[in-house]
Protein backbone atom coordinates (compact mmCIF):
# COMPACT_ATOMS: atom_id res chain seq x y z
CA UNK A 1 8.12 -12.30 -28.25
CA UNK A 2 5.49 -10.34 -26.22
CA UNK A 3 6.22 -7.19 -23.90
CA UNK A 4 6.34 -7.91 -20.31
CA UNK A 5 3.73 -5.67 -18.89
CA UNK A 6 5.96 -5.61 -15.27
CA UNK A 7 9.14 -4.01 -16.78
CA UNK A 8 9.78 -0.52 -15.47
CA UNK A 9 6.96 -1.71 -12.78
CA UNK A 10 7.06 0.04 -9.05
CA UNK A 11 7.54 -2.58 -5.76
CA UNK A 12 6.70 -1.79 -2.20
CA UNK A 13 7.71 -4.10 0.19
CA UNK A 14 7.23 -3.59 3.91
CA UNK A 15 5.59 -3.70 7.12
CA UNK A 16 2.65 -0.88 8.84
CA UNK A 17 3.37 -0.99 12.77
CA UNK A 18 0.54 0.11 14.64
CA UNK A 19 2.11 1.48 18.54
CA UNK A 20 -0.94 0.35 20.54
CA UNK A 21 -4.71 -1.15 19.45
CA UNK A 22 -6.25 1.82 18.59
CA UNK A 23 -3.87 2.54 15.55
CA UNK A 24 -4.36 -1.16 14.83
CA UNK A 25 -8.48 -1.01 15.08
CA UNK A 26 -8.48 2.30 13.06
CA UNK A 27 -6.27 0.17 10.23
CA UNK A 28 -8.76 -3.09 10.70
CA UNK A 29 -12.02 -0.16 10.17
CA UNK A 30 -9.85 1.70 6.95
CA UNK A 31 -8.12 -1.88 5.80
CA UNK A 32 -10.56 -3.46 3.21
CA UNK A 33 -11.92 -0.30 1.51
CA UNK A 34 -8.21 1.11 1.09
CA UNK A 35 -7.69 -2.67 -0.83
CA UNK A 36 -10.70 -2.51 -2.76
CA UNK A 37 -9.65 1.01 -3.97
CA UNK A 38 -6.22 0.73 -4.90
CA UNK A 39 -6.24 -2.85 -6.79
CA UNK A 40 -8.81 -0.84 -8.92
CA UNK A 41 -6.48 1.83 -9.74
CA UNK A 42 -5.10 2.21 -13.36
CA UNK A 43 -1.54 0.42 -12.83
CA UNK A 44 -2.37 -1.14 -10.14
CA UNK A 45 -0.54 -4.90 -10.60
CA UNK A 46 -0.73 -6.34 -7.32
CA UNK A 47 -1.95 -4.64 -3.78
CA UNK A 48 -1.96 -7.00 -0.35
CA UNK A 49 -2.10 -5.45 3.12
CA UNK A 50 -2.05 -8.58 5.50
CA UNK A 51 -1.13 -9.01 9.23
CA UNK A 52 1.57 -10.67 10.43
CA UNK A 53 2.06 -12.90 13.90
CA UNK A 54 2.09 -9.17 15.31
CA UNK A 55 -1.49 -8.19 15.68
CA UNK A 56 0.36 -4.38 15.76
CA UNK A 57 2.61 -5.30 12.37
CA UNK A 58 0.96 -5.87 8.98
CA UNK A 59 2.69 -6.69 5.74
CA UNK A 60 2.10 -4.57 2.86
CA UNK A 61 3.37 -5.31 -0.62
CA UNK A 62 2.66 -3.29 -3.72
CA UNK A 63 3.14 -3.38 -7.55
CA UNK A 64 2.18 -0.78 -10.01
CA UNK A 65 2.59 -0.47 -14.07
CA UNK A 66 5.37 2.67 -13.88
CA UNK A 67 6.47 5.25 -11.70
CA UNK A 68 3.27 7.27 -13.11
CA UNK A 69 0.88 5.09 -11.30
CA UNK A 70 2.63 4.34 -7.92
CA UNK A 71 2.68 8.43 -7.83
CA UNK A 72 -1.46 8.26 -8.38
CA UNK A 73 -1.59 5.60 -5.82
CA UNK A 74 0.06 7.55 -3.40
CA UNK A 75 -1.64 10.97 -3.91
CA UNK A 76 -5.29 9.59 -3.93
CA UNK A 77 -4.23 6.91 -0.33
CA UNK A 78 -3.03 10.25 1.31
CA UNK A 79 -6.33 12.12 0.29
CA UNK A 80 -8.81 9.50 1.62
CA UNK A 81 -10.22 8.11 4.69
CA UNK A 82 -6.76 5.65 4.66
CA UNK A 83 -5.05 8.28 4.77
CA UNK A 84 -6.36 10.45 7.27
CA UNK A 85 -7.04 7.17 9.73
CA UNK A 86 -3.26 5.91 9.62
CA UNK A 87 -1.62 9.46 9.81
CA UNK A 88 1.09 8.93 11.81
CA UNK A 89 1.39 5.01 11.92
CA UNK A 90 5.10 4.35 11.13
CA UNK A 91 5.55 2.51 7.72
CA UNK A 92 8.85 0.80 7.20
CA UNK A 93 8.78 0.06 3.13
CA UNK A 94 11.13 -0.06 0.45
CA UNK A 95 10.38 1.11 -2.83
CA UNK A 96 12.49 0.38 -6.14
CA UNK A 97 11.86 0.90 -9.70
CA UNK A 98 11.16 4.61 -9.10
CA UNK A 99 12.46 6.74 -12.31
């Protein structure tokens, strides 16, 4: 029987709200380089940012290998151009599997 390489893995579920269109241009302008970046992260599993009927709301929904790597994610997002462009947009997530 093999090891299940998602065991122990990290899940963030939720939605980025955006109060008016220039929050929401400034995440369409950061959006697909923040993607490209994190689903080539070591323990990155899964990584989709997508918008919702809202064009102020998009769904975000994240996987990574441990605890470890969600912690990496989140250090190098807040250091880049993602994260200085959607400082301050509210982010309504849940995250389980932290240890």
């Amino acid at each position: 029987m093999g090891i299940n390489p998602e065991i122990g893995a990290v899940t963030l579920t939720g939605r980025l709200i955006c109060t008016d269109a220039d929050q929401a241009t400034r995440v369409q302008a950061a959006l697909a380089e923040h993607i490209a970046l994190t689903r080539a992260e070591a323990g990155c599993l899964s990584f989709d940012v997508y918008p919702t009927g809202d064009p102020l709301v998009w769904q975000v929904e994240e996987r990574f290998r441990d605890t470890d790597a969600f912690k990496a994610h989140q250090a190098r997002a807040a250091a880049s151009d993602w994260g200085r462009q959607t400082a301050g947009i509210t982010r309504d997530y849940v995250i389980t599997g932290m240890s």
